[in-house]
N, C-alpha and C. Protein backbone atom coordinates (compact mmCIF):
# COMPACT_ATOMS: atom_id res chain seq x y z
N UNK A 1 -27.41 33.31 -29.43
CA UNK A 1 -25.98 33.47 -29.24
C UNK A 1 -25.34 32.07 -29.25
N UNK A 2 -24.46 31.82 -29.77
CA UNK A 2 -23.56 30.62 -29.93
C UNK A 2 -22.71 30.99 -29.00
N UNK A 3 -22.00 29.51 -28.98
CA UNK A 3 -20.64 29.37 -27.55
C UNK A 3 -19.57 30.46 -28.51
N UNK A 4 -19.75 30.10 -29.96
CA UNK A 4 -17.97 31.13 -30.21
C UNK A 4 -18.46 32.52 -30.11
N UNK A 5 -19.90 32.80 -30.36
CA UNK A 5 -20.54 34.47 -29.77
C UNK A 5 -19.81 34.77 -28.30
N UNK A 6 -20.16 33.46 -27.63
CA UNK A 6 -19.62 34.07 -26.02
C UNK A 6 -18.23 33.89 -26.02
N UNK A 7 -17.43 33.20 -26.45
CA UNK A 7 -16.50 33.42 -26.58
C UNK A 7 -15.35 34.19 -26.38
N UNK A 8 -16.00 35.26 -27.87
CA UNK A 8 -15.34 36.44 -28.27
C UNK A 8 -16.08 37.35 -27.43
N UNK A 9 -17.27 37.62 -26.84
CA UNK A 9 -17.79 38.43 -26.04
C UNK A 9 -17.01 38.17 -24.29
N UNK A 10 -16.59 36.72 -23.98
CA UNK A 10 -16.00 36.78 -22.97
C UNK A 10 -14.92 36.06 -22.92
N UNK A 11 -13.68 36.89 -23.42
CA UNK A 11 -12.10 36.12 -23.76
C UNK A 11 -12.03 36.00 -22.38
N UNK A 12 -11.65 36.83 -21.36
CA UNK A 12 -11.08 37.23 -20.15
C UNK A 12 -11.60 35.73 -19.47
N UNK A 13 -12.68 35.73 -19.51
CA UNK A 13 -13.32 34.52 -18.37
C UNK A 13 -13.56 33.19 -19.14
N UNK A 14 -13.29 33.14 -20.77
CA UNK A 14 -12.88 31.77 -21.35
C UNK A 14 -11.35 31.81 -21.24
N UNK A 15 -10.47 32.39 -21.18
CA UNK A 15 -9.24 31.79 -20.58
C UNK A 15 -8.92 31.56 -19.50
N UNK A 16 -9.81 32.17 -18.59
CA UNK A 16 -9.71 31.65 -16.93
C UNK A 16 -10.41 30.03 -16.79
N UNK A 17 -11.23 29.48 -17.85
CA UNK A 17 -11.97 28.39 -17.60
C UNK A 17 -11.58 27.56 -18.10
N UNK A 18 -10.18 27.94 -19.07
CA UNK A 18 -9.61 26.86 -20.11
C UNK A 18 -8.20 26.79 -18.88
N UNK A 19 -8.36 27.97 -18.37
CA UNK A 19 -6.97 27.47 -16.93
C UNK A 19 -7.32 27.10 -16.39
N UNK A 20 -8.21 26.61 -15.74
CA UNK A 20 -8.96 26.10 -14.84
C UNK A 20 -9.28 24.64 -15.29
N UNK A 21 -9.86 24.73 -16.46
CA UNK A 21 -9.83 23.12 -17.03
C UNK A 21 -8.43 22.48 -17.03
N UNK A 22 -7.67 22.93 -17.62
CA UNK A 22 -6.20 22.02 -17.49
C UNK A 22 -5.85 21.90 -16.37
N UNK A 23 -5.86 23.31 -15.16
CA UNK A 23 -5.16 22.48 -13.82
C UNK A 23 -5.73 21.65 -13.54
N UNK A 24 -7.33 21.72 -13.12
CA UNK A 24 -8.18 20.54 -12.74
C UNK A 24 -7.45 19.00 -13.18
N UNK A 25 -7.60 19.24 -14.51
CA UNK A 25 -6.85 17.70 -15.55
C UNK A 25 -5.46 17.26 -14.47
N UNK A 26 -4.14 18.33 -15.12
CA UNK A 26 -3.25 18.10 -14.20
C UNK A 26 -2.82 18.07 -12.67
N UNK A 27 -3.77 18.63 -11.99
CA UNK A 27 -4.00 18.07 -10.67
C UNK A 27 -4.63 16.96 -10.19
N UNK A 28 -5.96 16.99 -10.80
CA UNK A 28 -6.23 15.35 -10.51
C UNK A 28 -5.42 14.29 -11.13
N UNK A 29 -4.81 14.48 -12.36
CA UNK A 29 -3.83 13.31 -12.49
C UNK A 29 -2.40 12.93 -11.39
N UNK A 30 -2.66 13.86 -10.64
CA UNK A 30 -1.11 13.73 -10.04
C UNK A 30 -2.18 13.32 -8.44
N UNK A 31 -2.95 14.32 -8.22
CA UNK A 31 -3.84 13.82 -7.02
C UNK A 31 -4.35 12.78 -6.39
N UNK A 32 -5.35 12.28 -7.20
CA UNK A 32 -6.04 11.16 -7.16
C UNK A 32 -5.09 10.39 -6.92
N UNK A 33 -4.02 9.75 -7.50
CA UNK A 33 -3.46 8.46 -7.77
C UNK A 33 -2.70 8.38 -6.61
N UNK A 34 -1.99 9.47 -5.52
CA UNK A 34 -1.68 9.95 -4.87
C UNK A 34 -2.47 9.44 -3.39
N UNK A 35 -3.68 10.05 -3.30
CA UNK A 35 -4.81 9.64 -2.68
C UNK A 35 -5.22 8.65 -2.55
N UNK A 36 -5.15 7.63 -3.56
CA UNK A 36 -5.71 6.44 -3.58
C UNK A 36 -4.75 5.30 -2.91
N UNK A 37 -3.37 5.42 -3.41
CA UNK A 37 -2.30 4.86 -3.12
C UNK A 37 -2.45 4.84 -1.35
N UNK A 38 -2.55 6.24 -1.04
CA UNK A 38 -2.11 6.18 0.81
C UNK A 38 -2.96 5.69 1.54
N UNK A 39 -4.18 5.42 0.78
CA UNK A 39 -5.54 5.09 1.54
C UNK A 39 -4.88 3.28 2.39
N UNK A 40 -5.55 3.13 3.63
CA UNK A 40 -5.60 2.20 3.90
C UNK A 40 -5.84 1.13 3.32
N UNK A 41 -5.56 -0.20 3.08
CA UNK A 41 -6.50 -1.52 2.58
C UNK A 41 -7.64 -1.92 2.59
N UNK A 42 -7.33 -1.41 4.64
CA UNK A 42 -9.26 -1.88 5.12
C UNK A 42 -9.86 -0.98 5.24
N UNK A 43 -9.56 0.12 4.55
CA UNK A 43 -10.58 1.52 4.75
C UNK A 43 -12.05 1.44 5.02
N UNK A 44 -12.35 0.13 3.87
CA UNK A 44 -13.63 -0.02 4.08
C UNK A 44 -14.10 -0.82 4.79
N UNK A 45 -13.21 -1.51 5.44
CA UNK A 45 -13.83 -2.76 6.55
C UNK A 45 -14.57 -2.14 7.89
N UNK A 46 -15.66 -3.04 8.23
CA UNK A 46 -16.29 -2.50 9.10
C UNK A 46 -15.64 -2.39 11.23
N UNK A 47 -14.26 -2.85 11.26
CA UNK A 47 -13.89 -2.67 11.79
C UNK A 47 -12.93 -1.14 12.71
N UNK A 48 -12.83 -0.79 11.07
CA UNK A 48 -12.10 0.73 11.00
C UNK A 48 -12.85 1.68 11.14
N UNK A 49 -12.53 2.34 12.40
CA UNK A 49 -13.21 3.58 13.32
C UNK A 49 -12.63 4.40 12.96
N UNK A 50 -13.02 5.48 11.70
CA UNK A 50 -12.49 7.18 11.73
C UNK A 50 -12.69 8.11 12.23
N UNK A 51 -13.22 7.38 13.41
CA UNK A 51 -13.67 8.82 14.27
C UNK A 51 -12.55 8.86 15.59
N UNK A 52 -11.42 8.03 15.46
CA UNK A 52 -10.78 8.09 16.39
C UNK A 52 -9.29 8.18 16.29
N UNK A 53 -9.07 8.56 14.80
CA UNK A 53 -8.31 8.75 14.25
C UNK A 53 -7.72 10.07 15.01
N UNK A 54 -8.20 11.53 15.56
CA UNK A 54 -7.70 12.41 15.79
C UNK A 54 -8.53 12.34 17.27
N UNK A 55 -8.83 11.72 18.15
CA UNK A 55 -9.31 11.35 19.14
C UNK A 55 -9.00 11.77 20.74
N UNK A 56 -7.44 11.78 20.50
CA UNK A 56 -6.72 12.22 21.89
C UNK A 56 -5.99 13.46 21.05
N UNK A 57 -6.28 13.90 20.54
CA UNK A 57 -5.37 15.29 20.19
C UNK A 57 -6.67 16.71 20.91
N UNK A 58 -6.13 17.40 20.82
CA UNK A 58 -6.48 18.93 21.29
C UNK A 58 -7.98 19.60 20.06
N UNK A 59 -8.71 19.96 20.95
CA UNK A 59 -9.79 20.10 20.53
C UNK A 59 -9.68 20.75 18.63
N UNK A 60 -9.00 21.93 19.06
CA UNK A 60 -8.10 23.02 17.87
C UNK A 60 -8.17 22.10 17.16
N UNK A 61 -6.85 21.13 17.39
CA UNK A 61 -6.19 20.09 16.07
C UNK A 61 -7.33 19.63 15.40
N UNK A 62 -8.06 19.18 16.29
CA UNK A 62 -8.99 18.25 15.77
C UNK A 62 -10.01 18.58 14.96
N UNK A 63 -10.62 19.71 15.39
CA UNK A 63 -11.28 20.67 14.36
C UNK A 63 -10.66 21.05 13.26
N UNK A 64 -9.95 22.02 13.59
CA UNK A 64 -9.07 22.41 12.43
C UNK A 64 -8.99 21.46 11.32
N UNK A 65 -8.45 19.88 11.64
CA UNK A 65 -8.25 18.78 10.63
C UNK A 65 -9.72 18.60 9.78
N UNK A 66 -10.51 18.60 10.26
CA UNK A 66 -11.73 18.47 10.10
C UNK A 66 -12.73 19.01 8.95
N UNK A 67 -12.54 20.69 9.22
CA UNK A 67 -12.39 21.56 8.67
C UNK A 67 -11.87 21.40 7.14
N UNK A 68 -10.46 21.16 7.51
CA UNK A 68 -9.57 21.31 6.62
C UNK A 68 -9.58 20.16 5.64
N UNK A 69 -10.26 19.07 5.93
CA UNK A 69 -10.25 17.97 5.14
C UNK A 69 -11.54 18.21 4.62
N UNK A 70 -12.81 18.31 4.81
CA UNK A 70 -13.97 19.01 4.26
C UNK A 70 -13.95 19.75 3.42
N UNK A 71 -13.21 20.91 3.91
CA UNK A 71 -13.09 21.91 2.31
C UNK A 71 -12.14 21.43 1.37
N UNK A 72 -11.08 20.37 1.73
CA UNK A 72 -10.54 19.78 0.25
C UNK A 72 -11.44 18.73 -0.20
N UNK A 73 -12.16 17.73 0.57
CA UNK A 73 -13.14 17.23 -0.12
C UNK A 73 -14.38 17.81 -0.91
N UNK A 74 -15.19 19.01 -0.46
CA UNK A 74 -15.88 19.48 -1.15
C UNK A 74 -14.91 20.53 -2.11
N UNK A 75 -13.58 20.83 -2.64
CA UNK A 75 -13.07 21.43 -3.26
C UNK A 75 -12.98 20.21 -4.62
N UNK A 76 -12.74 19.28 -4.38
CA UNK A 76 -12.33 17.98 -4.80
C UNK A 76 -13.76 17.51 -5.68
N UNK A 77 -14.69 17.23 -4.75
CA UNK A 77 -16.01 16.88 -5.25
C UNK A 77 -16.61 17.84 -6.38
N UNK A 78 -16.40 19.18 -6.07
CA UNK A 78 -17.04 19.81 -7.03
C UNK A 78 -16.02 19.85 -8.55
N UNK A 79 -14.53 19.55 -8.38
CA UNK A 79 -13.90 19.57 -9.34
C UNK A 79 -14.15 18.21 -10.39
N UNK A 80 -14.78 17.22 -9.44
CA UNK A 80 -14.92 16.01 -10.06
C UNK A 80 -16.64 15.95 -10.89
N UNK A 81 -17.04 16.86 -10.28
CA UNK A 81 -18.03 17.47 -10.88
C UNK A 81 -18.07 18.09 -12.32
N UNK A 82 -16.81 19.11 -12.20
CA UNK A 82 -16.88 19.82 -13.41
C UNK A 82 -16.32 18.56 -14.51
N UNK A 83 -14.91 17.73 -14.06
CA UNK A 83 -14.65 17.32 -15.14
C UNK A 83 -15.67 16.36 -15.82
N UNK A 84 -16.95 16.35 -15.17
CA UNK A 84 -17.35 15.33 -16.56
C UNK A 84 -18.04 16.44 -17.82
N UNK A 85 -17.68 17.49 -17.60
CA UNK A 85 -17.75 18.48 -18.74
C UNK A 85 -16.54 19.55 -19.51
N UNK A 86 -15.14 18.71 -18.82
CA UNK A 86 -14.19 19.21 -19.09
C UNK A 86 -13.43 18.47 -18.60
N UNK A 87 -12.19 18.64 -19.12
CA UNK A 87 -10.85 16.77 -19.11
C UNK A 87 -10.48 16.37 -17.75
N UNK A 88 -10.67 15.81 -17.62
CA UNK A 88 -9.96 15.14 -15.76
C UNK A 88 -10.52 14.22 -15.79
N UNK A 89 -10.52 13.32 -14.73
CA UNK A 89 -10.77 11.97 -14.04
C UNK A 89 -11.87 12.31 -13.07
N UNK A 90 -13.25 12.47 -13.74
CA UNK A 90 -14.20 13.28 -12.95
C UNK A 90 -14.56 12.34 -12.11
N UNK A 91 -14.63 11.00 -12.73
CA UNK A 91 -15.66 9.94 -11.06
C UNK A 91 -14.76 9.75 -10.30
N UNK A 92 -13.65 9.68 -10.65
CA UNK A 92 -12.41 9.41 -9.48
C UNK A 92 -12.44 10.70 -8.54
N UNK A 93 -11.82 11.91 -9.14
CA UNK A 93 -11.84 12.84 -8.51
C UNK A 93 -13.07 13.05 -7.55
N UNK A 94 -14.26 12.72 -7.97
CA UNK A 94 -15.35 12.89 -7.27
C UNK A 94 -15.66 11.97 -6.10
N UNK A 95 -14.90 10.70 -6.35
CA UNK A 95 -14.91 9.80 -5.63
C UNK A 95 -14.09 9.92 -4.17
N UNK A 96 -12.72 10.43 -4.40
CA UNK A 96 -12.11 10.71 -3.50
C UNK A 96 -12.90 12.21 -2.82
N UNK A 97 -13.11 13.12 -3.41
CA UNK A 97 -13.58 14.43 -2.45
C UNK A 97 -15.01 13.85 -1.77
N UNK A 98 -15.62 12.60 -2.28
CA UNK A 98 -16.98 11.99 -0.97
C UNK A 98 -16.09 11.30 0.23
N UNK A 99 -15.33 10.86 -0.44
CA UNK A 99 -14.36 10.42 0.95
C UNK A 99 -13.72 10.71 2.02
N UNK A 100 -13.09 12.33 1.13
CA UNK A 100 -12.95 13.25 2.69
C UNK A 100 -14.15 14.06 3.39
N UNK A 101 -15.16 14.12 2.72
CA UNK A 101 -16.47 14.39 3.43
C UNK A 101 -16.93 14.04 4.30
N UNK A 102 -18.16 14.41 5.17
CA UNK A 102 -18.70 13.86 6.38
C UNK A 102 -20.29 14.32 6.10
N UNK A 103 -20.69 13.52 6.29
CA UNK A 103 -22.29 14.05 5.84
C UNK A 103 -22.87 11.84 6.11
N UNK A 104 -24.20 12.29 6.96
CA UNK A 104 -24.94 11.29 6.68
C UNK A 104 -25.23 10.34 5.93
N UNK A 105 -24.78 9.08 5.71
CA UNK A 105 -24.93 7.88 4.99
C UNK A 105 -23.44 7.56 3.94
N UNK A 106 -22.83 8.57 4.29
CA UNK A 106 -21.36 8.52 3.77
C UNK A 106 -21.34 7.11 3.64
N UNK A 107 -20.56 6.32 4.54
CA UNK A 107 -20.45 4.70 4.42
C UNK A 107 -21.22 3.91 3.73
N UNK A 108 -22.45 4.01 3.52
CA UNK A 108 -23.64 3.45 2.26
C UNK A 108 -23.22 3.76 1.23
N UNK A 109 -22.95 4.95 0.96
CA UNK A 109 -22.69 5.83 -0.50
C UNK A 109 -21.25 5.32 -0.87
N UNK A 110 -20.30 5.17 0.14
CA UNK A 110 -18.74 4.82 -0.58
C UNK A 110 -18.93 3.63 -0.95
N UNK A 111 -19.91 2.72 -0.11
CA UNK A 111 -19.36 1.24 -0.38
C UNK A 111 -20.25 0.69 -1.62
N UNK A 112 -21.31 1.66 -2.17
CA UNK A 112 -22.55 1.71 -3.08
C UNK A 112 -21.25 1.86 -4.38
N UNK A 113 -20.50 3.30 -4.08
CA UNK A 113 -20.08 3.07 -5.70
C UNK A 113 -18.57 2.39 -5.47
N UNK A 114 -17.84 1.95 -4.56
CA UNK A 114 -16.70 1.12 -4.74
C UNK A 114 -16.76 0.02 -5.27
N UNK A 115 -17.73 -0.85 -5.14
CA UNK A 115 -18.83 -2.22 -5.95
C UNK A 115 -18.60 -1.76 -7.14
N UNK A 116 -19.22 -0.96 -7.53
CA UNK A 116 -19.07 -0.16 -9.18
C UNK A 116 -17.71 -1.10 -10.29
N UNK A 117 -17.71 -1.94 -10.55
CA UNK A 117 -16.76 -2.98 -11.42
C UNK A 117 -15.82 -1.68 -11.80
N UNK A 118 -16.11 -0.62 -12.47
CA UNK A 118 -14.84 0.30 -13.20
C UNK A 118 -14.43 0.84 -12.22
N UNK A 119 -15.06 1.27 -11.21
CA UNK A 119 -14.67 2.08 -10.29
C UNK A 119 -13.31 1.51 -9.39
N UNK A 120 -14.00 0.53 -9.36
CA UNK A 120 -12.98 -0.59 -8.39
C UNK A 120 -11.76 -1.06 -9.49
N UNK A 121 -11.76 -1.72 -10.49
CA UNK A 121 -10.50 -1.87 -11.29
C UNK A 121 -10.00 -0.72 -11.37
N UNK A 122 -9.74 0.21 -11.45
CA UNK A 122 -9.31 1.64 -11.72
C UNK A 122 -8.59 1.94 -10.26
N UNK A 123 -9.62 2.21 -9.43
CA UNK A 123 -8.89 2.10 -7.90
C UNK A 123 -7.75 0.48 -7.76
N UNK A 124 -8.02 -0.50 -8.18
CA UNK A 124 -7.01 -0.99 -7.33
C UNK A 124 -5.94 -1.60 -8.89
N UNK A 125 -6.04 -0.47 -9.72
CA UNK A 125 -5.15 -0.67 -10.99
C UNK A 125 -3.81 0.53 -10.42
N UNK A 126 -4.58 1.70 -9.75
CA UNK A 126 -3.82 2.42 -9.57
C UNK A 126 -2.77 2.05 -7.90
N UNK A 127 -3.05 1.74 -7.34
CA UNK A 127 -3.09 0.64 -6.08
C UNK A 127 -1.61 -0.20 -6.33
N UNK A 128 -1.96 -0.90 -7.55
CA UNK A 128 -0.52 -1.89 -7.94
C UNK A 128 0.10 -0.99 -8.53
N UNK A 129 0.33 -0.37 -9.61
CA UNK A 129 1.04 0.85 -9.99
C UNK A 129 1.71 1.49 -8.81
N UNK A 130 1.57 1.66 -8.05
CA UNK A 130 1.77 1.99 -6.21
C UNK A 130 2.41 1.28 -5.93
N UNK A 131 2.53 0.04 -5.83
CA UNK A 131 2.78 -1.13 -5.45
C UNK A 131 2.23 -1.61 -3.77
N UNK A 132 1.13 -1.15 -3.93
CA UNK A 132 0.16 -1.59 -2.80
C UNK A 132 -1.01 -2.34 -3.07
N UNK A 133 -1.37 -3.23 -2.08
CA UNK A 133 -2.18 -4.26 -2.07
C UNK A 133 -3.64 -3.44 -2.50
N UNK A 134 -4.54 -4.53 -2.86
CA UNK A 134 -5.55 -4.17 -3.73
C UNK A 134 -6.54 -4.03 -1.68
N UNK A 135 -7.67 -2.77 -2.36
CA UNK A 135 -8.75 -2.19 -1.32
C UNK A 135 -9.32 -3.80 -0.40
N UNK A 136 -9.29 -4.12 0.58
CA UNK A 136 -10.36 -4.61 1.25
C UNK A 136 -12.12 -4.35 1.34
N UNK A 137 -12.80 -5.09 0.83
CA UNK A 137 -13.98 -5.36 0.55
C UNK A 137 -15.06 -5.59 1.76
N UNK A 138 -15.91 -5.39 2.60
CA UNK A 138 -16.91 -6.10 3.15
C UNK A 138 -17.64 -7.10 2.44
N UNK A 139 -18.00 -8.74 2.86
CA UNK A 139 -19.18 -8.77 1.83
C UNK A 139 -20.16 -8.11 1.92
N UNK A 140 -20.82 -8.35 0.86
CA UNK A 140 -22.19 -7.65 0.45
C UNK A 140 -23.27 -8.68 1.60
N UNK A 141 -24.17 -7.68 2.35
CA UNK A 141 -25.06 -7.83 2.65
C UNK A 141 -26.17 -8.01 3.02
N UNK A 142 -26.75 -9.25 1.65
CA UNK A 142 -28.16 -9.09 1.37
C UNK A 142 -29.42 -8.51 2.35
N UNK A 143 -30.35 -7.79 2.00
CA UNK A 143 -31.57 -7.04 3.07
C UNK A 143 -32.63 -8.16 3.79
N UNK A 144 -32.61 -9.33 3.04
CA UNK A 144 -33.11 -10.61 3.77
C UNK A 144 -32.37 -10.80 5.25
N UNK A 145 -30.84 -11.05 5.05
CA UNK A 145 -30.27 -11.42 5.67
C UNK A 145 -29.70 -10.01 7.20
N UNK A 146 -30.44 -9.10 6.85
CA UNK A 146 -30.06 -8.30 8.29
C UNK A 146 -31.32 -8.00 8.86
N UNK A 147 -32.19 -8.68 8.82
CA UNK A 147 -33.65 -9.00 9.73
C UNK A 147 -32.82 -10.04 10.79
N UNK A 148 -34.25 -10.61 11.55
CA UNK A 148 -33.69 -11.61 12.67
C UNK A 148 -33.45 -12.99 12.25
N UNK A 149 -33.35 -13.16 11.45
CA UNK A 149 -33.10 -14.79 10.59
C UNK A 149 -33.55 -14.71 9.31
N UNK A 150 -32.89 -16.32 8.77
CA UNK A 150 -33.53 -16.72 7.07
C UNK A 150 -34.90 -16.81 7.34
N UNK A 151 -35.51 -17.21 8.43
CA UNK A 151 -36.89 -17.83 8.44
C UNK A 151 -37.83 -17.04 9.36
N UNK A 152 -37.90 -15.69 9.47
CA UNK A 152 -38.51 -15.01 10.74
C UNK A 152 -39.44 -14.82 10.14
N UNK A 153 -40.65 -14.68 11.03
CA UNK A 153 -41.81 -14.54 10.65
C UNK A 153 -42.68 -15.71 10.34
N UNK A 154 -41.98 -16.38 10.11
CA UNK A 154 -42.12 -17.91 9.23
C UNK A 154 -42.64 -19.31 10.12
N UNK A 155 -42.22 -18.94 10.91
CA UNK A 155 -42.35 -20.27 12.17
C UNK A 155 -43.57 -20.54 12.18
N UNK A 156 -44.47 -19.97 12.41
CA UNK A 156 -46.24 -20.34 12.15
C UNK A 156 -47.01 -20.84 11.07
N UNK A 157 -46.28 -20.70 9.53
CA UNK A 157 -46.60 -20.89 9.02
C UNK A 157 -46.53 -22.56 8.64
N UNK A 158 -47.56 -22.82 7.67
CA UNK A 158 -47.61 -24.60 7.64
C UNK A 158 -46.66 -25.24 6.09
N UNK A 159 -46.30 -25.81 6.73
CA UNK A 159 -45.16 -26.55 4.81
C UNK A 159 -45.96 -26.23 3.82
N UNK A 160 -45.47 -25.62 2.96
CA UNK A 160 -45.91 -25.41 1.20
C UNK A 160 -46.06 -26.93 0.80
């Protein structure tokens, strides 16, 4: 069976997927850029605590937000998913729905692909278009350097 076999065998649910492909397109174009713009500067600095963002509010609120930002991030993620097999801004889109997520090693994983050279011109292309200042960076910090020193272990040993 060929794709134009399924096709014509399934009009009903190839025009639901060709609607579905364009909103995707035209929502993440209006979304993302949207998203990216309101984001903080130092989002990623290691100073900024999001866990205290909804902190003194009422248990409800706080869940509820929670909730509610999860299922647009995993609504988001999986759309950024589809578009790299149909038109949209799939790493972006995908990028932002890991962001409203919560899941283990999150912070490794954002700051793994924000490094990403396209990822990052793109984010802070859309940023000035905004007319907001470009993302705040952590440096990078080499795996040598988060042991107990340059030289640990080392002290016993005799000059090369």
């Amino acid at each position: 069976m060929t794709l134009v076999d399924w096709v014509k065998d399934n009009q009903a649910l190839a025009g639901w997927l060709a609607f579905a492909s364009v909103a995707m397109l035209v929502g993440s174009a209006i979304l993302v850029p949207v998203l990216v713009a309101r984001m903080s500067p130092d989002y990623f600095m290691p100073h900024r605590d999001r866990e205290e963002t909804l902190a003194g509010r009422h248990p409800v609120i706080r869940w509820s937000f929670l909730i509610l930002k999860n299922l647009v991030g995993a609504v988001l993620f999986l759309a950024g998913l589809a578009m790299f097999v149909t038109p949209g801004q799939g790493i972006l889109t995908l990028f932002i729905g890991l962001m409203l997520l919560n899941f283990p090693g999150k912070r490794r994983l954002e700051l793994r692909l924000i490094r990403i050279p396209a990822i990052n011109r793109a984010i802070d292309w859309m940023r000035r278009k905004a007319g907001r200042e470009p993302l705040q960076l952590p440096p990078v910090v080499e795996p040598a350097a988060r042991g107990a020193g340059a030289g640990a272990g080392n002290e016993n040993r005799p000059p090369a």
